[in-house]
N, C-alpha and C. Protein backbone atom coordinates (compact mmCIF):
# COMPACT_ATOMS: atom_id res chain seq x y z
N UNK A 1 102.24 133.14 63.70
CA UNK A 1 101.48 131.98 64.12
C UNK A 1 100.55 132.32 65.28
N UNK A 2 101.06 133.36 66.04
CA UNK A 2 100.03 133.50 67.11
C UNK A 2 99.10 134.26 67.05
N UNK A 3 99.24 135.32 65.96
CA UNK A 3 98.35 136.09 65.16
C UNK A 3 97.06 135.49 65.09
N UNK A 4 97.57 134.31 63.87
CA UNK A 4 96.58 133.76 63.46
C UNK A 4 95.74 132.34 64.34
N UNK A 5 95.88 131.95 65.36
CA UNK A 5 95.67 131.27 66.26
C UNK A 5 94.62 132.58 67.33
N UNK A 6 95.32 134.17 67.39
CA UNK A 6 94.62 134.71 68.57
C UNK A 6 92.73 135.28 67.01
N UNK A 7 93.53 135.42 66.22
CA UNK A 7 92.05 135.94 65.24
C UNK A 7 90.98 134.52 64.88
N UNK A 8 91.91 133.19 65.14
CA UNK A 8 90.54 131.91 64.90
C UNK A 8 90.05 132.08 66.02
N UNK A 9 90.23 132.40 67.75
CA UNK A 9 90.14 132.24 68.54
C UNK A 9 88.97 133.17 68.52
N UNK A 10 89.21 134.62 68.34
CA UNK A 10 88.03 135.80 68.23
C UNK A 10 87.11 135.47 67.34
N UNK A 11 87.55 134.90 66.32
CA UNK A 11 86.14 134.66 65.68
C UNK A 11 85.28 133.33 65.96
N UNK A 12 85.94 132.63 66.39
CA UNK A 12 84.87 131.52 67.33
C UNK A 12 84.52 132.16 68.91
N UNK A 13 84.81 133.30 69.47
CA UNK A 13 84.29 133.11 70.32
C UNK A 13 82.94 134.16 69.70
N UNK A 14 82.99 134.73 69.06
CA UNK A 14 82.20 136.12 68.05
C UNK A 14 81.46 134.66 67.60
N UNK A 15 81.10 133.84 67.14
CA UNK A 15 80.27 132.62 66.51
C UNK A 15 79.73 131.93 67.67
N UNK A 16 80.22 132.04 68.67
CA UNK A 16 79.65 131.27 69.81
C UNK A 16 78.90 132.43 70.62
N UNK A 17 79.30 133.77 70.66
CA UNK A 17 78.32 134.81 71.13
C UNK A 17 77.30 134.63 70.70
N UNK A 18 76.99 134.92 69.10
CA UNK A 18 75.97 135.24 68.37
C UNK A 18 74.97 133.95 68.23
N UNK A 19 75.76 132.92 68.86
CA UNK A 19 74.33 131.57 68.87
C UNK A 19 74.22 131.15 70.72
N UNK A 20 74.23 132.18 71.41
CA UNK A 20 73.53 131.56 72.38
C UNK A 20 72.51 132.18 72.56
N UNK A 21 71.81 131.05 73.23
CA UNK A 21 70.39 131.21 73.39
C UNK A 21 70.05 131.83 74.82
N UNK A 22 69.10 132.98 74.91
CA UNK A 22 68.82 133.38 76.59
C UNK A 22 67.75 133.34 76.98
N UNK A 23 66.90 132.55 78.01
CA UNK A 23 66.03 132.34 77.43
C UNK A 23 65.31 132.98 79.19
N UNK A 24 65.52 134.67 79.19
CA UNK A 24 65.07 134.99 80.57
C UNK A 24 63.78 135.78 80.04
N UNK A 25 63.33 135.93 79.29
CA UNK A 25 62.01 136.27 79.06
C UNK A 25 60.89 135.39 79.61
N UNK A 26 59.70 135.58 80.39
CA UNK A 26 58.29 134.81 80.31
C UNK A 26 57.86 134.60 79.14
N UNK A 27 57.60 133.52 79.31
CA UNK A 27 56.67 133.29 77.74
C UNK A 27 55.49 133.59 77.60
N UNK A 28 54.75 133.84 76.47
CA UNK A 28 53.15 134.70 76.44
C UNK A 28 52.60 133.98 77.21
N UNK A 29 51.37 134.38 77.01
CA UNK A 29 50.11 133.51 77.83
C UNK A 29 49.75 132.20 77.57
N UNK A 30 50.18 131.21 78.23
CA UNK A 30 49.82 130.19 77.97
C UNK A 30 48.74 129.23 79.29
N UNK A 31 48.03 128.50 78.73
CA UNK A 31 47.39 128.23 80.09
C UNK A 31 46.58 127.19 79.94
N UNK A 32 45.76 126.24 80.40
CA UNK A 32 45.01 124.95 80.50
C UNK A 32 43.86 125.00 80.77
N UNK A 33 42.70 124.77 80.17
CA UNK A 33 41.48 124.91 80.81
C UNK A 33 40.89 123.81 81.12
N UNK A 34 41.03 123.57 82.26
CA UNK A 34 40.64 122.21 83.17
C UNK A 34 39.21 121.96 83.55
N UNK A 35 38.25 122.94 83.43
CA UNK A 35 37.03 122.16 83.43
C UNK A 35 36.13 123.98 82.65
N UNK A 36 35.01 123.80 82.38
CA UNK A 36 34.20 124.58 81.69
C UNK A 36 32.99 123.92 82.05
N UNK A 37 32.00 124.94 82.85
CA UNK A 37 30.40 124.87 83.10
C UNK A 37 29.73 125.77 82.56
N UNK A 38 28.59 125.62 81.96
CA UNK A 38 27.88 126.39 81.12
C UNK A 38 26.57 126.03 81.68
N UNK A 39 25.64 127.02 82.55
CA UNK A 39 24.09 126.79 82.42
C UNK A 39 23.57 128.25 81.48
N UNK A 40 22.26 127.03 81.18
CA UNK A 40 21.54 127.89 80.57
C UNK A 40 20.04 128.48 81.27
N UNK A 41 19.78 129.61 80.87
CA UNK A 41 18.37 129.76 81.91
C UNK A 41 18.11 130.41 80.88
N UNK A 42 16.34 129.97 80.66
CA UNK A 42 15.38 130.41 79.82
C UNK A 42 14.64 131.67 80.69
N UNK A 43 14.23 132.77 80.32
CA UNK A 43 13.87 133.84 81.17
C UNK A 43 11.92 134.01 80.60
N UNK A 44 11.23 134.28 81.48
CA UNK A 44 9.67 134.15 81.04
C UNK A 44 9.44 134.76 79.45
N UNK A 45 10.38 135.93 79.54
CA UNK A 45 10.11 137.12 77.98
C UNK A 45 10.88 136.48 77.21
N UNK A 46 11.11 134.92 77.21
CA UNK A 46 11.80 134.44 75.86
C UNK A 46 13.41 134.36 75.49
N UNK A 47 13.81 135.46 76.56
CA UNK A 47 15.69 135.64 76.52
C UNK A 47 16.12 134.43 76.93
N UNK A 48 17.40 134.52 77.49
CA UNK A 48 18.51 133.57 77.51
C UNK A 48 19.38 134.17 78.24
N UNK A 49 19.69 133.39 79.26
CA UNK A 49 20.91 134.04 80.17
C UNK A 49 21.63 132.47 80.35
N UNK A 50 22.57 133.48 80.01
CA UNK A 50 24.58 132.39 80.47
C UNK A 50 24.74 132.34 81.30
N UNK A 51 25.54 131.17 82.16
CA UNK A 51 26.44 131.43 83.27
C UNK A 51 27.32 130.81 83.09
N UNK A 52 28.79 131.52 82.58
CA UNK A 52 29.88 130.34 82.48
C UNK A 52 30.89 130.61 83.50
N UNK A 53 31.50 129.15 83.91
CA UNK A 53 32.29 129.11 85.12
C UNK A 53 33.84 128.18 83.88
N UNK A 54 34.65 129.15 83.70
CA UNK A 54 36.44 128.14 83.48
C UNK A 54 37.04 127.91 84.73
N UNK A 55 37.73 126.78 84.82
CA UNK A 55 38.84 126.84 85.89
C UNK A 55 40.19 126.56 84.69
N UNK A 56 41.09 127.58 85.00
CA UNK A 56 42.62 127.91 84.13
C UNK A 56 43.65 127.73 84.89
N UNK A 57 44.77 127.23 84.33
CA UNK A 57 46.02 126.45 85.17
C UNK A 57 47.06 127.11 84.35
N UNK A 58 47.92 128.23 84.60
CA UNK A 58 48.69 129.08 83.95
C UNK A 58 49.91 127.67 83.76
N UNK A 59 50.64 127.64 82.72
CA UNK A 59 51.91 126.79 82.27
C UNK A 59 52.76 127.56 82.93
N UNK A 60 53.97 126.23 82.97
CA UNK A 60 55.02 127.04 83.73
C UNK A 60 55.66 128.13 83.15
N UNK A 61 56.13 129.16 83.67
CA UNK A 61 56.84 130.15 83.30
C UNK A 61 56.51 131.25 82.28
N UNK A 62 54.92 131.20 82.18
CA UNK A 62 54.07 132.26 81.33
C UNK A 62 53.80 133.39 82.29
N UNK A 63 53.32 134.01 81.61
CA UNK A 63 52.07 135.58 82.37
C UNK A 63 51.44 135.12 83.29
N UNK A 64 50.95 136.06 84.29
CA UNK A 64 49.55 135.37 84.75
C UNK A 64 48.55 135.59 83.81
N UNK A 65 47.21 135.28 84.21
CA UNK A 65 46.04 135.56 83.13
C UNK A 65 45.65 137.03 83.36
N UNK A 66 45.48 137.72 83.50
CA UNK A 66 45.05 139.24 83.34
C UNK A 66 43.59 139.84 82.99
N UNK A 67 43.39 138.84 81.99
CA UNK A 67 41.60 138.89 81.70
C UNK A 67 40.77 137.98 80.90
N UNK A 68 39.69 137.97 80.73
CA UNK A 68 39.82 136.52 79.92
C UNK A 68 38.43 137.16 79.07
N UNK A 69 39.10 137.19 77.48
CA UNK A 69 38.02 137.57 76.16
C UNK A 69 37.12 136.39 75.83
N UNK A 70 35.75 136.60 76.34
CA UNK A 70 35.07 135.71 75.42
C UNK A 70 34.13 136.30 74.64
N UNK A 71 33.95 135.38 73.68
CA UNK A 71 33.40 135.87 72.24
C UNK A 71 31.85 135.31 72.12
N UNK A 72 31.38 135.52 71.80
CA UNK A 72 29.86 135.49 71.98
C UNK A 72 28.84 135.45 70.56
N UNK A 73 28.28 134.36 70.41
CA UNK A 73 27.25 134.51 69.27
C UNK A 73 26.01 135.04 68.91
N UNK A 74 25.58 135.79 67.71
CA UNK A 74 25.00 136.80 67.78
C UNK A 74 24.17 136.51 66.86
């Protein structure tokens, strides 16, 4: 009887190992973009020049930002 009382015991605690959750990792990059300015300037030879300004608000418990890819139309 105690056998089988000490082997239900190991295998629920072996079932209760294998489902907990740990959750000490940062999470990817996550983040808010709270305002976006864009001017445009026309240049005499016809070009085009950008100036963009983001302001970013990292979420709790992510990365910081590191760099920021923008993509550009061509």
């Amino acid at each position: 009887m105690k056998q089988k009382l000490l082997v239900a015991s190991l295998v629920l605690l072996t079932l209760l190992s294998l489902a907990w959750n740990v959750s000490a990792q940062d999470l990817p990059y996550r983040f808010e973009v709270n305002r976006e300015v864009v001017h445009v300037y026309w240049n005499a030879d016809g070009t085009m020049d950008l100036d963009y300004t983001w302001v970013f608000t990292n979420l709790r418990r992510s990365h910081p930002i590191d760099y920021v890819d923008v993509g550009t139309v061509n």
